[in-house]
Structure formats: structure tokens, C-alpha cells
Protein backbone atom coordinates (compact mmCIF):
# COMPACT_ATOMS: atom_id res chain seq x y z
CA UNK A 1 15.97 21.89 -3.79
CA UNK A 2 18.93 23.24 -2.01
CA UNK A 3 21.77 21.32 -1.16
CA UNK A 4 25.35 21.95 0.79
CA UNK A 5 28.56 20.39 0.30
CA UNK A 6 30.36 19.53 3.73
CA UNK A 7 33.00 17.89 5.50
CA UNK A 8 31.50 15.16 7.75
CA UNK A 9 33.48 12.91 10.75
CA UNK A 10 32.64 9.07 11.20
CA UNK A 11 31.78 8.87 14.54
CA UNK A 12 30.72 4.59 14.33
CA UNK A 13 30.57 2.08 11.53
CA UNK A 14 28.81 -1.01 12.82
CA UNK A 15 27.39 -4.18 10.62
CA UNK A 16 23.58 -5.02 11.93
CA UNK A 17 23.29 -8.18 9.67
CA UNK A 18 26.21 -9.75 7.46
CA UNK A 19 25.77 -7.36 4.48
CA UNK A 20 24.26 -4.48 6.21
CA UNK A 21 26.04 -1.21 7.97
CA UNK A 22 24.57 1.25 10.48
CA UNK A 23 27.02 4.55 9.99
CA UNK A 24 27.10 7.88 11.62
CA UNK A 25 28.40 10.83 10.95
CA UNK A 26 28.69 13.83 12.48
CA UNK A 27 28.57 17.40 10.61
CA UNK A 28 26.05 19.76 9.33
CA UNK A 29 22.51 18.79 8.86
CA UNK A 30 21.03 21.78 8.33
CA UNK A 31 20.32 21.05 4.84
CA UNK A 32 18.32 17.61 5.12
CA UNK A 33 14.72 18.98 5.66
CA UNK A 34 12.57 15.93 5.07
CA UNK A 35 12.63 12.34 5.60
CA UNK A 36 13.46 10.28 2.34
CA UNK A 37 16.11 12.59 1.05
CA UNK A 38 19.59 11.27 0.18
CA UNK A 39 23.48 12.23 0.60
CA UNK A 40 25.88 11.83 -2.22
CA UNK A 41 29.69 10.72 -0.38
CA UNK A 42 33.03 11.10 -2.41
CA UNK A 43 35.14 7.85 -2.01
CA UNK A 44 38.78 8.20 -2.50
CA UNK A 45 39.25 6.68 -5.85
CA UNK A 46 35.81 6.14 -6.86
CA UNK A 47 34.86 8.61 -9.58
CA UNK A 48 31.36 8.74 -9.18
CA UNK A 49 29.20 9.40 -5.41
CA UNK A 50 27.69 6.52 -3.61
CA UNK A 51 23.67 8.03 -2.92
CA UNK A 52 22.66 6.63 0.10
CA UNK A 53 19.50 7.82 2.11
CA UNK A 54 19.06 9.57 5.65
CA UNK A 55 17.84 6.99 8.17
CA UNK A 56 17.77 9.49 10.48
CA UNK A 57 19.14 13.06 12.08
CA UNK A 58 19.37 15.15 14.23
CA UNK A 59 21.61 19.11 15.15
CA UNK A 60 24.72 17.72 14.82
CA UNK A 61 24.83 14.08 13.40
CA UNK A 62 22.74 12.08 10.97
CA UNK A 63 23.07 8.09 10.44
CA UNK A 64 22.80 5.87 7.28
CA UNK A 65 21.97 2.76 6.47
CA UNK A 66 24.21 1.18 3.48
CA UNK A 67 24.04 -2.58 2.05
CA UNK A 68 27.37 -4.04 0.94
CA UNK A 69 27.05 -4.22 -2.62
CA UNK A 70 29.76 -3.48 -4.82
CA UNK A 71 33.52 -1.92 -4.09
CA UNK A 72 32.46 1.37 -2.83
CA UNK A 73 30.15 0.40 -0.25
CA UNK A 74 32.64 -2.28 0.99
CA UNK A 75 35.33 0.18 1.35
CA UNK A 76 32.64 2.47 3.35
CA UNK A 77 32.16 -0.86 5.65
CA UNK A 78 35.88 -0.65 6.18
CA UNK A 79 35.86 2.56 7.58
CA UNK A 80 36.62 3.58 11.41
CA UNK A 81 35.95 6.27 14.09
CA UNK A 82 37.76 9.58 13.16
CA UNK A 83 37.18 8.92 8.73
CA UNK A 84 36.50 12.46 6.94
CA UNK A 85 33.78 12.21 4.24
CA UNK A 86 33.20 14.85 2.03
CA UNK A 87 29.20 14.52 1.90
CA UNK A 88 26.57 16.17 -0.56
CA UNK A 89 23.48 16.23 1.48
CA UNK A 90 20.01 17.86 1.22
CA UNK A 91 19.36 16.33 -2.50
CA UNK A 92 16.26 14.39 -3.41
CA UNK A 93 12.76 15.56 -3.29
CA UNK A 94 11.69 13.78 0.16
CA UNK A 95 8.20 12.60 1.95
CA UNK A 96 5.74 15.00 2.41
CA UNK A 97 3.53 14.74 5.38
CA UNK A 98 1.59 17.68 5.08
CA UNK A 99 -1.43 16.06 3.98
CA UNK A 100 -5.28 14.70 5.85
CA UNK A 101 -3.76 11.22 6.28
CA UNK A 102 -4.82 9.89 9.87
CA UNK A 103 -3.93 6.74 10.55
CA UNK A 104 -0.55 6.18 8.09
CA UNK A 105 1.34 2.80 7.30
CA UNK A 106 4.68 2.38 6.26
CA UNK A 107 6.32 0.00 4.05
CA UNK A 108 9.69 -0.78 3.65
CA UNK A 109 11.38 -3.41 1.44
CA UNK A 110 15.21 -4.30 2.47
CA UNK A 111 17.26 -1.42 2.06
CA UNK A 112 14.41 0.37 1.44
CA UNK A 113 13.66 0.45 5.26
CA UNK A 114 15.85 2.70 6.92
CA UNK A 115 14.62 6.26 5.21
CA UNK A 116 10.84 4.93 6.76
CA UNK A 117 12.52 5.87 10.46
CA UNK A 118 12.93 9.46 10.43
CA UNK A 119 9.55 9.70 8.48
CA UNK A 120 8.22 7.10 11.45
CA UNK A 121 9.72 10.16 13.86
CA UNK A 122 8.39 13.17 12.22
CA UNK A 123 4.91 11.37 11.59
CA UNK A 124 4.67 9.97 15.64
CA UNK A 125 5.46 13.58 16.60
CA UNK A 126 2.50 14.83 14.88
CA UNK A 127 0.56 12.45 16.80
CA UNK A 128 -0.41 10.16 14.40
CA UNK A 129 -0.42 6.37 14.87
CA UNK A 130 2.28 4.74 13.07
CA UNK A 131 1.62 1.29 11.11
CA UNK A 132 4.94 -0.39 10.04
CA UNK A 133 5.17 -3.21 7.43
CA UNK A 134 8.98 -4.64 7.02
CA UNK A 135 9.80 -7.08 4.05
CA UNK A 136 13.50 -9.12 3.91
CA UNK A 137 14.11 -12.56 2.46
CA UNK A 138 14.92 -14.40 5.68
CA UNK A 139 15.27 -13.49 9.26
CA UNK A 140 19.15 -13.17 8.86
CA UNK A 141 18.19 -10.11 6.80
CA UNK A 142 15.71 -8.70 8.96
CA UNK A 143 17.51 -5.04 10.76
CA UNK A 144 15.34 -1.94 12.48
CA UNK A 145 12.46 -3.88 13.55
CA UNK A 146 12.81 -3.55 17.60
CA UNK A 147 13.95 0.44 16.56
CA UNK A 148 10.78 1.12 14.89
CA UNK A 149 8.73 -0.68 17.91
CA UNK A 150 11.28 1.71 20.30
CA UNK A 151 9.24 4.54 18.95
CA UNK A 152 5.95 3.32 19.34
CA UNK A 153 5.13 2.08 15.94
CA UNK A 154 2.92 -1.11 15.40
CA UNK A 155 5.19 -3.61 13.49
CA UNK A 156 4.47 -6.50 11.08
CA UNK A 157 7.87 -8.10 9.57
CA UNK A 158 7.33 -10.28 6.86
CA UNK A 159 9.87 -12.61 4.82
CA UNK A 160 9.62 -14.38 1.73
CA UNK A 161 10.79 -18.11 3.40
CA UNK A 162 8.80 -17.46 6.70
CA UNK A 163 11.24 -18.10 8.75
CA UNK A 164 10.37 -14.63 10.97
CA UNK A 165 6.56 -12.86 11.07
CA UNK A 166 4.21 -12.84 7.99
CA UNK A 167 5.06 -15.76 5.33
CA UNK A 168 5.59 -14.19 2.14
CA UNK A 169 5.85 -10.48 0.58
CA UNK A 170 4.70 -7.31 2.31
CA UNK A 171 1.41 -7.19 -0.01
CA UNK A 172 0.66 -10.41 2.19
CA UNK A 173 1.35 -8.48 5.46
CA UNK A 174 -1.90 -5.88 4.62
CA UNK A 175 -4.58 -8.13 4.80
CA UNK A 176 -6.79 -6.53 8.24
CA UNK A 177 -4.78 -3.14 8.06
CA UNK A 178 -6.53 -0.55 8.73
CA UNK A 179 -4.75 2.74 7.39
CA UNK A 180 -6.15 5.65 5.01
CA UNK A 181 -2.48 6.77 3.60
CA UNK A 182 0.72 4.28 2.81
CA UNK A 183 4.20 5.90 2.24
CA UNK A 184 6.77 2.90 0.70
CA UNK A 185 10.52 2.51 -0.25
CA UNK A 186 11.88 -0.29 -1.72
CA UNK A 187 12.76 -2.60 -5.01
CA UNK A 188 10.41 -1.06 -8.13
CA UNK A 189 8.57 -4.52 -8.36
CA UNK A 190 7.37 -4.13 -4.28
CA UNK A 191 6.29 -0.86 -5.50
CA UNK A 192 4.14 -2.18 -8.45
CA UNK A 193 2.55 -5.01 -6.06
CA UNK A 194 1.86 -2.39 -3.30
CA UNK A 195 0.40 0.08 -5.71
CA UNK A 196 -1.95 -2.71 -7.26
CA UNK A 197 -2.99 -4.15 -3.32
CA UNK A 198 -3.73 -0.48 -2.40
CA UNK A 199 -6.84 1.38 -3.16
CA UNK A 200 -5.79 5.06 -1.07
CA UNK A 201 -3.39 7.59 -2.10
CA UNK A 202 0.42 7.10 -1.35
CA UNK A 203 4.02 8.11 -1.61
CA UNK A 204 6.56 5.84 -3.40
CA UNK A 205 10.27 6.49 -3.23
CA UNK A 206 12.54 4.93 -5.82
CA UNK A 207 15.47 3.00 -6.64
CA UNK A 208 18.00 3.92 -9.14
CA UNK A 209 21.48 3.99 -10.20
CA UNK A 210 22.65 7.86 -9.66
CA UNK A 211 25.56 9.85 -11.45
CA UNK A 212 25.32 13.62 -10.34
CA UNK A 213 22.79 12.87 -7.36
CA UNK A 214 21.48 16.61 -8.25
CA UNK A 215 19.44 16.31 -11.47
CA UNK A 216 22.21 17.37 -13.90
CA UNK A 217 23.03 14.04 -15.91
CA UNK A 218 19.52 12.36 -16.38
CA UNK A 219 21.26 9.20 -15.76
CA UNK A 220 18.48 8.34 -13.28
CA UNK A 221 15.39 9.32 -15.76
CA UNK A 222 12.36 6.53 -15.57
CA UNK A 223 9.23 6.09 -16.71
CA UNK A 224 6.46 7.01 -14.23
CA UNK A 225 2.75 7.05 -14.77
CA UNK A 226 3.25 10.99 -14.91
CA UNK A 227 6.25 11.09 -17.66
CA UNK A 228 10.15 10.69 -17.55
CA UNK A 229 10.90 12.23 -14.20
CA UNK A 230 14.77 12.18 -12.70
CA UNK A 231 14.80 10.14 -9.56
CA UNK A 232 17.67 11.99 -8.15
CA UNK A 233 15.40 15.47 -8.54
CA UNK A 234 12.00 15.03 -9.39
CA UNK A 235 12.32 11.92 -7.03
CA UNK A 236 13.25 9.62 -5.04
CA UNK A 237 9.97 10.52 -3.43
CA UNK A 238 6.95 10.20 -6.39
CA UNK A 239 3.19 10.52 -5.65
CA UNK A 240 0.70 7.32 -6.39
């Protein structure tokens, strides 16, 4: 994994629901080389990085999608047109889609959503058909859908109090899918229920607290199936 530190310019900061932001930056993106990798941005006064993953990219910009959860990330929603960030980007071991998989779905949970566009993107362009499956609470929560059908992708929301597509959890969104391949990101007990519901391979990216973002502190470590692995490294992006 190779990854570049770099001065980045915020070109818009917008909220899409109460608690979630839609940012992008503009700066080198050379560096980001898959879908589901992460950037690491130094806050002034915060000791530690924020991690937050790519939603998408492109020569000379790339956008995120951050939920408002603590201090840090509220002082990011604060931030205007013309804000310098000093960015560590190109970390995290990302989706691979170099694999027989024909007819892929997607599964998102939350915040887990927006690295599933760029991967939506890359996997379109290959000219496979797309499957989307995206899981909130409520419909107030709900952000991306109409981008993902934009693309072309078929798209099933679901929320847990019904009050927008499928009633319930995204498990109860796969009944009549057909797909031979699932790629997910999202809270680790989504990831436990999709893994159980799913009998075909699949990538899983994870969820954790991050120091260095690069692999260095083992702050991240968990316990997979396949040993302690460093989400930050070995991760976010973990095979089924």
C-alpha cells in the first residue's frame, strides 16, 4: 500500500440529511486506486486524523461522505469554500473487482453507503449489472439513493420503521435477488446478518476506530475468521 500526503482545497461542504455532509475537495488523487479506500484529514487542534472513505473521484477532485458524530466531524461540517486540508489518502486495502462475479449486488448500511458509489462506477464500466441494496433507520436518513439509480444501478432502499422501500433490515431486502457476488460496508452486526443470509463469496469492509490510519499502531486490530488483522491495513476491505 502506498500512500501520499497532500494539501487539498474545499471546493463545497453541503448537508444531504440533518447529520450527514457531502464534501469535496480538490487536490491530488493519484494515489486512491480502488474503491473502498480511505483518507486520513488533520484537524486543527485535533491530535489524532478523522478516516473517512472515498465516495468517489476523479483527476483532480474526490468527494466524501462524513456523518456528524463527535467534535471533529462537526468542525469539518463547519467548513467553507476555499478551507486547506492537509489529507493522507491512498490508505486502506480497497475492493477488488478482478474476480468471475457476473451479476454483483451491493450493500450498504448508513454511512457505510457512500464508498459502494465509486465501486458502483468502476463495476458499471466493466459492464456488469449493478444490484444496490441501501439500509437507514427512517427515510429522514435515507442519502445517495436517486445517485446510485443516476448510474444505472437497480435500487432497493430499505429502513428499519418502513417508512421508505423494504420494511426492515437489508437481509430483508434479498429475498428474489438474483446475484452470484455481494460486496458490503456497514455496522459489524449488518455484516454478521449479511454473511449468515448469503451463501456466495463476498467482500466486507469494516468499521473501526483508527489512530495512525497506516497500520503502525494496531489500534484498529479485530478478530476476523482469518486471525487479528488491522482494519486500517490488512482492511477495511476483508474477504468472506
Amino acid at each position: 500500500m502506498m500512500y501520499k500526503k497532500g494539501i487539498y482545497t474545499v471546493q463545497e461542504n453541503e448537508p444531504l440529511t440533518a447529520s450527514v455532509f457531502r464534501m469535496r475537495l480538490e487536490g491530488d488523487t493519484q494515489w486512491i486506486v480502488r474503491p473502498g479506500q480511505f483518507v486520513n484529514i488533520a484537524l486543527e487542534g485535533r491530535y489524532l486524523r478523522r478516516p473517512i472513505s472515498v465516495c468517489d473521484y476523479d483527476a483532480a477532485t474526490l468527494t466524501l461522505i462524513y456523518k456528524v458524530v463527535g467534535e471533529g466531524t462537526a468542525q469539518m461540517a463547519r467548513m467553507r469554500s476555499g478551507v486547506r486540508l492537509d489529507l493522507l489518502t491512498g490508505l486502506g486495502n480497497g475492493f477488488a473487482t478482478d474476480n468471475e462475479a457476473r451479476r454483483p449486488l451491493l450493500v450498504g448500511g448508513g454511512v457505510g453507503v457512500p464508498p459502494l458509489y465509486n465501486l458502483a462506477r468502476v463495476l458499471l464500466a466493466a459492464g456488469k449489472p449493478v444490484q444496490v441494496i441501501l439500509g437507514f433507520n427512517t427515510a429522514a436518513e435515507v442519502f445517495y439513493a436517486g445517485e446510485f439509480r443516476a448510474l444505472g444501478c437497480d435500487v432497493t432502499v430499505a429502513t428499519a420503521d418502513g417508512s421508505e422501500g423494504v420494511r426492515g433490515f437489508v437481509t430483508d431486502a434479498l429475498a428474489g435477488r438474483d446475484f452470484d457476488y455481494f460486496y458490503a460496508c456497514g455496522p459489524l452486526p449488518m455484516l454478521r446478518a449479511l454473511s449468515k443470509a448469503t451463501a456466495c463469496d463476498g467482500q466486507l469492509s469494516f468499521e473501526e476506530r483508527m489512530g495512525c490510519g497506516f497500520g503502525a499502531c494496531m489500534g484498529c486490530s479485530c478478530k476476523t475468521l482469518a486471525g487479528n488483522k488491522r482494519i486500517c491495513k490488512e482492511g477495511p476491505v476483508l474477504n468472506k
